[in-house]
Protein backbone atom coordinates (compact mmCIF):
# COMPACT_ATOMS: atom_id res chain seq x y z
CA UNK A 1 -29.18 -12.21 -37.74
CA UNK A 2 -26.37 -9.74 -38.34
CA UNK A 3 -23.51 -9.28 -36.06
CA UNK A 4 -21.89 -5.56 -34.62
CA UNK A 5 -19.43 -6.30 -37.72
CA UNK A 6 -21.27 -6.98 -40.57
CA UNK A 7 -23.80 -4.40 -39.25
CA UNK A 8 -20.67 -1.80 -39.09
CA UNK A 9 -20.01 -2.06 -42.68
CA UNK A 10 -23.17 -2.24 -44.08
CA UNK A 11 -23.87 1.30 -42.62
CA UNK A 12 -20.77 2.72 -43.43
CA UNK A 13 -22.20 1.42 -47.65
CA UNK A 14 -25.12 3.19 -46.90
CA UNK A 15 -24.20 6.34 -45.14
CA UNK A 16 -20.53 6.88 -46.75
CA UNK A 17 -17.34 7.56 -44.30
CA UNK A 18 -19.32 9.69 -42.02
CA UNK A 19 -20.42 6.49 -41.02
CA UNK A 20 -16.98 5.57 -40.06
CA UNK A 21 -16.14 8.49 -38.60
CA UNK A 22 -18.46 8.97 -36.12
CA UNK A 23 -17.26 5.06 -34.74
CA UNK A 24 -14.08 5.59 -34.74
CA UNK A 25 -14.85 9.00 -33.02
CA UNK A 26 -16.77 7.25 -30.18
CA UNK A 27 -13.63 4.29 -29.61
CA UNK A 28 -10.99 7.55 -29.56
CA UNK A 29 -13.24 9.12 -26.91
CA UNK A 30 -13.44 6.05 -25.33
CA UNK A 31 -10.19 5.71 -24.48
CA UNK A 32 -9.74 9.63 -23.84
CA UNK A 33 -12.05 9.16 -20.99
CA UNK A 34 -10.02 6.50 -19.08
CA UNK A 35 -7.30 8.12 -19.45
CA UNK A 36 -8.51 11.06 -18.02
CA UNK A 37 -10.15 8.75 -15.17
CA UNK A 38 -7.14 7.42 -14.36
CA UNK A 39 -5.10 10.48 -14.38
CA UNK A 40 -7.49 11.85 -11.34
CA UNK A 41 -7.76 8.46 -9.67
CA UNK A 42 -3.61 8.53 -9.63
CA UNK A 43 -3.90 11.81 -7.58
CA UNK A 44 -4.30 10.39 -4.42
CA UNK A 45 -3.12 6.93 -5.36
CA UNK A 46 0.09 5.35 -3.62
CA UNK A 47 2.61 2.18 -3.66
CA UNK A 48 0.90 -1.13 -5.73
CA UNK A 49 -2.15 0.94 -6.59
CA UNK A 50 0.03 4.11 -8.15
CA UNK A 51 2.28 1.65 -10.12
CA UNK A 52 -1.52 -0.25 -11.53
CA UNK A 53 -2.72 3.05 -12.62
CA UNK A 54 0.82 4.07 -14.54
CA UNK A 55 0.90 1.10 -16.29
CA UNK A 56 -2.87 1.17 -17.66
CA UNK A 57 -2.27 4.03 -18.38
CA UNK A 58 1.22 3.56 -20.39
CA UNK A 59 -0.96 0.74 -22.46
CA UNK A 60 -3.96 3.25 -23.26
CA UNK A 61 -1.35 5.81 -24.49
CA UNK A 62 0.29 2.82 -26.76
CA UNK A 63 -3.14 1.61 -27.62
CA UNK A 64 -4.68 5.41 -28.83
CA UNK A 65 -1.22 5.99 -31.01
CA UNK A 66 -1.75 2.70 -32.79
CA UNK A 67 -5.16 3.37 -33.44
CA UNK A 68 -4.83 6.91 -34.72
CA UNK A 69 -1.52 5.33 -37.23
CA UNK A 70 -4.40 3.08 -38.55
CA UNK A 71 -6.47 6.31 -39.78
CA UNK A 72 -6.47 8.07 -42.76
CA UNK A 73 -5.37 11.44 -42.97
CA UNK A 74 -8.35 13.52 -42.87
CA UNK A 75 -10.16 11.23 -40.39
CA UNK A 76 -7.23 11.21 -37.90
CA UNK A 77 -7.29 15.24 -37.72
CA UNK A 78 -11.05 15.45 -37.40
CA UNK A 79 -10.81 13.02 -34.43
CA UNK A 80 -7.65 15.01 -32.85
CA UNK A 81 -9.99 17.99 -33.02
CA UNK A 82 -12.49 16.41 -30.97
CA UNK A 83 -10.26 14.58 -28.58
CA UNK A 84 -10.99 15.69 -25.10
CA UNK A 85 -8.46 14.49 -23.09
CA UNK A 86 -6.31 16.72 -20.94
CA UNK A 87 -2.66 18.19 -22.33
CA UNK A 88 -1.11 16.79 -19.12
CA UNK A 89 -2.67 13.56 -18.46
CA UNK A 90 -1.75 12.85 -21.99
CA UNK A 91 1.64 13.57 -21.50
CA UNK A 92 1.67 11.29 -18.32
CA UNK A 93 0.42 8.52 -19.81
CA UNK A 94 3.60 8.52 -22.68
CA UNK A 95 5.95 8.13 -19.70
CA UNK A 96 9.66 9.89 -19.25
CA UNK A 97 10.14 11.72 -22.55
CA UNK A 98 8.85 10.85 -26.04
CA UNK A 99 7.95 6.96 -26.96
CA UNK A 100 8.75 5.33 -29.99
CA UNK A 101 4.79 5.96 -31.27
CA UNK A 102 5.31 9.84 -30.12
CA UNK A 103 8.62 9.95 -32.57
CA UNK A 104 6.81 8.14 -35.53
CA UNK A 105 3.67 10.84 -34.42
CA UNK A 106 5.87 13.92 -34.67
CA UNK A 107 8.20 12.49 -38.15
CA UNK A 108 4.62 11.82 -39.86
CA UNK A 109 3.92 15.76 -38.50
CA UNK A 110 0.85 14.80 -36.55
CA UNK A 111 -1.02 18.05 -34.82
CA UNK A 112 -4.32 18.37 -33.44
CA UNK A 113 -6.86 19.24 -30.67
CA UNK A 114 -5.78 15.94 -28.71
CA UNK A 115 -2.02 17.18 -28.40
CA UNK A 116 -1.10 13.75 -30.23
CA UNK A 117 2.11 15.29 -31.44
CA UNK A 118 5.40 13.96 -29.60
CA UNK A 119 5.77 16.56 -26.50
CA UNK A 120 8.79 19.00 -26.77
CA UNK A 121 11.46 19.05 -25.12
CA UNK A 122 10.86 20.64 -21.84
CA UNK A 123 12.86 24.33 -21.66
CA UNK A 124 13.80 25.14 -17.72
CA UNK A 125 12.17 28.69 -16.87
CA UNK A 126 13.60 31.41 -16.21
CA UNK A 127 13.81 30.76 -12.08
CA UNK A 128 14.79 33.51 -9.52
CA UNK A 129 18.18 33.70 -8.01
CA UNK A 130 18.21 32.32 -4.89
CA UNK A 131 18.54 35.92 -3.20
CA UNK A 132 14.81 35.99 -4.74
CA UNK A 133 16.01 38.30 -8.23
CA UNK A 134 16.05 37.43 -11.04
CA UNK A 135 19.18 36.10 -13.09
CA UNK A 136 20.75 37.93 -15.76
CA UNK A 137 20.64 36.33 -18.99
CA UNK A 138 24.21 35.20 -19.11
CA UNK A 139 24.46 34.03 -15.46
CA UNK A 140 24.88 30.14 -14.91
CA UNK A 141 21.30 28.68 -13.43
CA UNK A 142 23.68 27.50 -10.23
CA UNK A 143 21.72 24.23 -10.98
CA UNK A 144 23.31 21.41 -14.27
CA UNK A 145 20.66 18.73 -14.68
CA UNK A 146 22.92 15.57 -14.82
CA UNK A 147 21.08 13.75 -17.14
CA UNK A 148 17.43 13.34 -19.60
CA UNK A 149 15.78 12.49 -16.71
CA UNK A 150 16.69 15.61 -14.97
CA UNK A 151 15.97 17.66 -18.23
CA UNK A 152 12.46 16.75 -17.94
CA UNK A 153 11.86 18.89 -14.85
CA UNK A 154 12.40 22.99 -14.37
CA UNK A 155 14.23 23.37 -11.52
CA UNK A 156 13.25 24.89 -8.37
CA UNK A 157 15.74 27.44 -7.66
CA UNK A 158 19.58 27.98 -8.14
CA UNK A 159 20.71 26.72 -5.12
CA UNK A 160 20.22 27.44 -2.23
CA UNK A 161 16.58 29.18 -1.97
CA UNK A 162 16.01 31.86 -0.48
CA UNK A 163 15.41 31.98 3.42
CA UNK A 164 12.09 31.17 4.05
CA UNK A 165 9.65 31.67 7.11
CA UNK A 166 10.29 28.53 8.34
CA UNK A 167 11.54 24.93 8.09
CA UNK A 168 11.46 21.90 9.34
CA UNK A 169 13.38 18.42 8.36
CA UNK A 170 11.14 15.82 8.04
CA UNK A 171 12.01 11.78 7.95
CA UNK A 172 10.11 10.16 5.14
CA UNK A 173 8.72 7.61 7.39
CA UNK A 174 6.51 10.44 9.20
CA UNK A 175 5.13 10.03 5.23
CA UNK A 176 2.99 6.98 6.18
CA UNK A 177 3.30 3.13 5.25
CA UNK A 178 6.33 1.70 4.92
CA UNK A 179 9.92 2.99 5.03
CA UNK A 180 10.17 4.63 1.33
CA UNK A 181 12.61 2.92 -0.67
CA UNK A 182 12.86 4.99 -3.98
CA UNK A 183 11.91 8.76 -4.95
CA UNK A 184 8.42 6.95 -6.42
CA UNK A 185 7.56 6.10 -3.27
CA UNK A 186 8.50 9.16 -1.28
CA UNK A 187 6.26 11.14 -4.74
CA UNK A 188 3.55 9.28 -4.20
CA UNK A 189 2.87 10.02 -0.37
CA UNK A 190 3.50 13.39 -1.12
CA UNK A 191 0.86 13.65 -3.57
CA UNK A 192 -1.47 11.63 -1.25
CA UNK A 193 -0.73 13.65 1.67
CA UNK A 194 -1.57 17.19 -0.58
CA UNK A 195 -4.90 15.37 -1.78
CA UNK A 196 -5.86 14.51 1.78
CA UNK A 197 -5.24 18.06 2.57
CA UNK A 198 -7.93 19.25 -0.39
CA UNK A 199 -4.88 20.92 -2.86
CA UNK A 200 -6.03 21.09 -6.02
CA UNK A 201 -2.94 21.19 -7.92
CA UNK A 202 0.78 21.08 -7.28
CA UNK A 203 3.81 20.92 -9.08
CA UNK A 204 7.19 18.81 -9.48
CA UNK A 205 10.48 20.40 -9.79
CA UNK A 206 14.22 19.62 -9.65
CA UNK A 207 16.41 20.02 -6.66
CA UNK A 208 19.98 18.59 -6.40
CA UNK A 209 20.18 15.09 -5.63
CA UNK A 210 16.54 14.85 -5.67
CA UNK A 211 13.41 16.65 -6.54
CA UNK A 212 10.65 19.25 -4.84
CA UNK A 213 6.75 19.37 -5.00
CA UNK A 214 4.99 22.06 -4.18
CA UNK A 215 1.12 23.07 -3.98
CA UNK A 216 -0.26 25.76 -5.04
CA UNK A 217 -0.19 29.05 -2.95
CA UNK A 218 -3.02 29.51 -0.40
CA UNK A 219 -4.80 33.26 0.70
CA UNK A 220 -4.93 33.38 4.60
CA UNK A 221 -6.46 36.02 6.62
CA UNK A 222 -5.03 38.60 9.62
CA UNK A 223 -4.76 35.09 11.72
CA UNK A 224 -2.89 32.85 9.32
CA UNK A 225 -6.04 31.04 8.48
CA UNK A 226 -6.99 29.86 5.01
CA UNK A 227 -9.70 31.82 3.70
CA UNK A 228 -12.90 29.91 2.92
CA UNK A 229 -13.84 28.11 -0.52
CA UNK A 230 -12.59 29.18 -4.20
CA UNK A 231 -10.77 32.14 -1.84
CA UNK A 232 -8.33 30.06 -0.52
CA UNK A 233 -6.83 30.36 -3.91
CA UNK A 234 -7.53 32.90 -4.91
CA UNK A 235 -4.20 35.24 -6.87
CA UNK A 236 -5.77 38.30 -6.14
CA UNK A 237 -5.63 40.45 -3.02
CA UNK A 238 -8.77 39.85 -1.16
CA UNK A 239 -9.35 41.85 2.20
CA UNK A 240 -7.76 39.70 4.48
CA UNK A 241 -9.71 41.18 7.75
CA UNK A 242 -11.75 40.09 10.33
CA UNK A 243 -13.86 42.94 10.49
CA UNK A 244 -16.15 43.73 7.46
CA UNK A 245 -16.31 47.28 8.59
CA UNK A 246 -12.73 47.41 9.43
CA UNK A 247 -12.15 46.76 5.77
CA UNK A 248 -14.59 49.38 4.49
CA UNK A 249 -13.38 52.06 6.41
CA UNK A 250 -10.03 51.45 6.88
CA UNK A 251 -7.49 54.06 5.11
CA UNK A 252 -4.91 51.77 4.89
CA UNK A 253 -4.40 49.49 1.42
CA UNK A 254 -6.42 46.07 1.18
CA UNK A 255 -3.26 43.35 2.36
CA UNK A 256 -3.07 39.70 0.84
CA UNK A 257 -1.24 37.08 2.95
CA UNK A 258 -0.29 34.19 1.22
CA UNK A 259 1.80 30.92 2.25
CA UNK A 260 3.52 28.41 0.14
CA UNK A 261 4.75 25.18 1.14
CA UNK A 262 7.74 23.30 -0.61
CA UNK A 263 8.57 19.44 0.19
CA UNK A 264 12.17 19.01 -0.90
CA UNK A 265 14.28 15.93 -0.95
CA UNK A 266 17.91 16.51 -1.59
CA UNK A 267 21.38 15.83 -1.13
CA UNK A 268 22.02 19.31 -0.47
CA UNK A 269 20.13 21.25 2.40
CA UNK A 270 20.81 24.17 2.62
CA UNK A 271 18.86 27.66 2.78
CA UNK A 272 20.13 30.95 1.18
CA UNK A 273 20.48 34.60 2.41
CA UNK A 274 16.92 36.56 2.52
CA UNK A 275 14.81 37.69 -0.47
CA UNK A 276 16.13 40.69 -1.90
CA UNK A 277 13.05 40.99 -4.48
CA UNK A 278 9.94 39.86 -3.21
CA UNK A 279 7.10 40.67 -5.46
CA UNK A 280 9.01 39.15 -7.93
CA UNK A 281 9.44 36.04 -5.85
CA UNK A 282 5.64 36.28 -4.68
CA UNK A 283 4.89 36.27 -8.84
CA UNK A 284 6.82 33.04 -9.11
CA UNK A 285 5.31 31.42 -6.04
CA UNK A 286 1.86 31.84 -7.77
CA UNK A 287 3.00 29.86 -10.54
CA UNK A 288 4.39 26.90 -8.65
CA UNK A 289 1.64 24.80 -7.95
CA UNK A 290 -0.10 25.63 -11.84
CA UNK A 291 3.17 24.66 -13.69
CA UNK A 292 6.28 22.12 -12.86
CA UNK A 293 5.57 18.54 -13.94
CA UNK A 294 2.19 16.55 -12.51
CA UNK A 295 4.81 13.38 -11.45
CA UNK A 296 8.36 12.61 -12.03
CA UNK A 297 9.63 10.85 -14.93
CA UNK A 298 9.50 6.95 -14.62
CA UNK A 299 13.37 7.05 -14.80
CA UNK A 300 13.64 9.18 -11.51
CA UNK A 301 10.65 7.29 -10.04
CA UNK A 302 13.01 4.11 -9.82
CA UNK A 303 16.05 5.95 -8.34
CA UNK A 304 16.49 4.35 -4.78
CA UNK A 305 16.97 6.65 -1.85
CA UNK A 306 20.29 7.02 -0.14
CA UNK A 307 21.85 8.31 2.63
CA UNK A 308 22.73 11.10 2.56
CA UNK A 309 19.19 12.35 0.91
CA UNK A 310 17.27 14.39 3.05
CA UNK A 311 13.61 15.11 3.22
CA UNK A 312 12.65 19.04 4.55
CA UNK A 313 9.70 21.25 4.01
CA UNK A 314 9.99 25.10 3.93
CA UNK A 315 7.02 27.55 4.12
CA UNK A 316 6.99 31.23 2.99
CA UNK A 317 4.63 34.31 3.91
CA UNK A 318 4.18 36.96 2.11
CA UNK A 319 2.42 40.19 2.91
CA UNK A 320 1.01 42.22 -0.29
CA UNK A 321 -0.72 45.42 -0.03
CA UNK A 322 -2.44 46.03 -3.00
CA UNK A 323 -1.00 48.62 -5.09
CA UNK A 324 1.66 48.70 -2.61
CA UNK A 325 4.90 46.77 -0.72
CA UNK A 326 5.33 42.92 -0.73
CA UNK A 327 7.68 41.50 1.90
CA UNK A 328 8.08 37.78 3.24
CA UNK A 329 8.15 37.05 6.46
CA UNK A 330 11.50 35.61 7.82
CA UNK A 331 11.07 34.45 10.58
CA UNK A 332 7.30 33.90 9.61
CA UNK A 333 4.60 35.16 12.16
CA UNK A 334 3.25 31.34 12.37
CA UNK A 335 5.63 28.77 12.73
CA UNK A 336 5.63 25.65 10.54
CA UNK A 337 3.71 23.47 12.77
CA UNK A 338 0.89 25.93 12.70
CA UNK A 339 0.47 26.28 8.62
CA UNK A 340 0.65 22.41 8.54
CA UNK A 341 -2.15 22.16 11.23
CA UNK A 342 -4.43 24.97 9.33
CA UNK A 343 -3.27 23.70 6.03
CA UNK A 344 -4.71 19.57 6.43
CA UNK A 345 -1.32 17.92 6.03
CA UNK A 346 -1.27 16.03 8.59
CA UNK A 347 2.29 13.61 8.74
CA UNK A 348 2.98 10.75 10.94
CA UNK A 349 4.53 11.16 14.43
């Protein structure tokens, strides 16, 4: 009787390289697939568990570059065309900055569907001031990343950020588990306590002497209550009423509240003065939890924490008529407490 092998390469005599092809197609999605089963497993994963998943996933990423070097040309871009695995989860799996396989990738000018060229270098956005306008061109950022590491992440503001509704300092032990020893572990319980809270997203971002996360921005109605389903996130204004007929008849402009909710761990914490532009700060806010990085870069992850880091969360409101004036809401109509309660993050006495 044959074996898998000898089978193999009899068909591929038979049936030509299509033959080939469409195996090596099936091992390529094959490993797409855990990767992208790992990368939403590591969402709500913490300590031992986290550090399991980075590292299987670190060996996939090695493993799918040395199997697409082993291809020929016009196979390998035929399979990157077909490669389903997501932008970002690929891009997690490489680690801090581009490998040694994602510089041999991008000198051999690799391109394709799977995004199996070397990452670029990540470009900072163009952030708001931190009186909530935005910078002129040749104004300094307010914010030097020290180092690669840094590079890798846009930052959050130019320090400090604007005043927001509220705040509240935090102590990372009200995180769960054990005392957090490094920024990894204080970035993992973050992300665990956003999935336990039903998030769907969320972004990283630098801050000095440390780092911020932030989910995305949430819809509330006229009592500071997340609206129901898909709404909750919704960017547009929905009628944020408690009256149907209110809404119908009402002469006044449809209004969209919205919260957002930064964690930030710094050496510097400090608030700025209020927002001076706030649609343009309520436009940014939007984007927070869909851009920023999905973790930090392994070389931040192992940074221990110090003293004098500290560990605060800020919440803003804003009020948007549609077609109209946006404001935020400092002092905030709910307090902190309140948006935490309604919001499912629920932290440790």
């Amino acid at each position: 009787m044959l074996d898998l092998r000898t089978l193999c390469v009899a068909m591929a005599l038979v049936c030509g390289p299509g033959a080939v092809l469409a195996q090596s197609a099936s091992q390529l999605a094959n490993i797409d697939s855990q990767l992208n089963a790992l990368c939403a497993r590591l969402q709500s994963a913490v300590g031992d568990d986290a550090s399991a998943i980075r590292a299987r996933l670190s060996a996939l990423s090695r493993q799918r570059t040395a199997y697409l070097d082993a291809l020929p040309p016009a196979q390998r871009a035929v399979e990157l065309q077909r490669s389903r695995v997501s932008p970002q989860c690929l891009t997690l799996a490489r680690g801090s900055g581009p490998s040694r396989d994602g510089k041999r990738a991008a000198r051999k000018g690799y391109r394709g569907g799977g995004n199996y060229s070397a990452p670029p270098e990540p470009v900072p956005r163009r952030s708001i001031a931190r009186n909530g306008t935005p910078p002129s061109s040749d104004s300094p950022s307010g914010l030097q990343p020290g180092s690669q590491p840094e590079a890798q992440l846009e930052e959050f503001f130019p320090w400090p950020p604007p005043a927001p509704s509220d705040r509240r300092l935090l102590q990372p032990s009200q995180l769960g588990g054990d005392p957090p020893a490094t920024w990894g572990h204080v970035a993992d319980r973050l992300i665990a306590l956003m999935h336990r809270a039903r998030y769907p997203t969320w972004g990283f971002y630098l801050a000095p002497g440390g780092f911020a996360v932030i989910p995305r921005i949430e819809q509330l109605d006229q009592n500071g209550t997340a609206l129901a389903g898909t709404e909750r996130w919704a960017t547009e204004v929905k009628l944020a009423s408690t009256s149907v007929l209110d809404g119908i008849f009402t002469v006044r402009r449809p209004k969209g509240i919205y919260r957002a909710i930064a964690f930030v761990i710094t050496t510097d914490p400090r608030s700025g003065g209020p927002v001076t532009d706030p649609k343009r700060m309520l436009e940014t806010a939007r984007r927070w939890g869909l851009s920023g990085a999905l973790d930090l870069p392994q070389a931040l992850r192992s940074r221990p924490l110090t003293a004098d880091q500290r560990l605060f969360a800020l919440v803003y409101e804003f009020e948007s008529e549609l077609g109209g004036q946006t404001k935020v809401n400092a002092p905030g109509r709910w307090d902190l407490d309140w948006h935490f309660m309604n919001a499912g993050l629920a932290l440790a006495p």
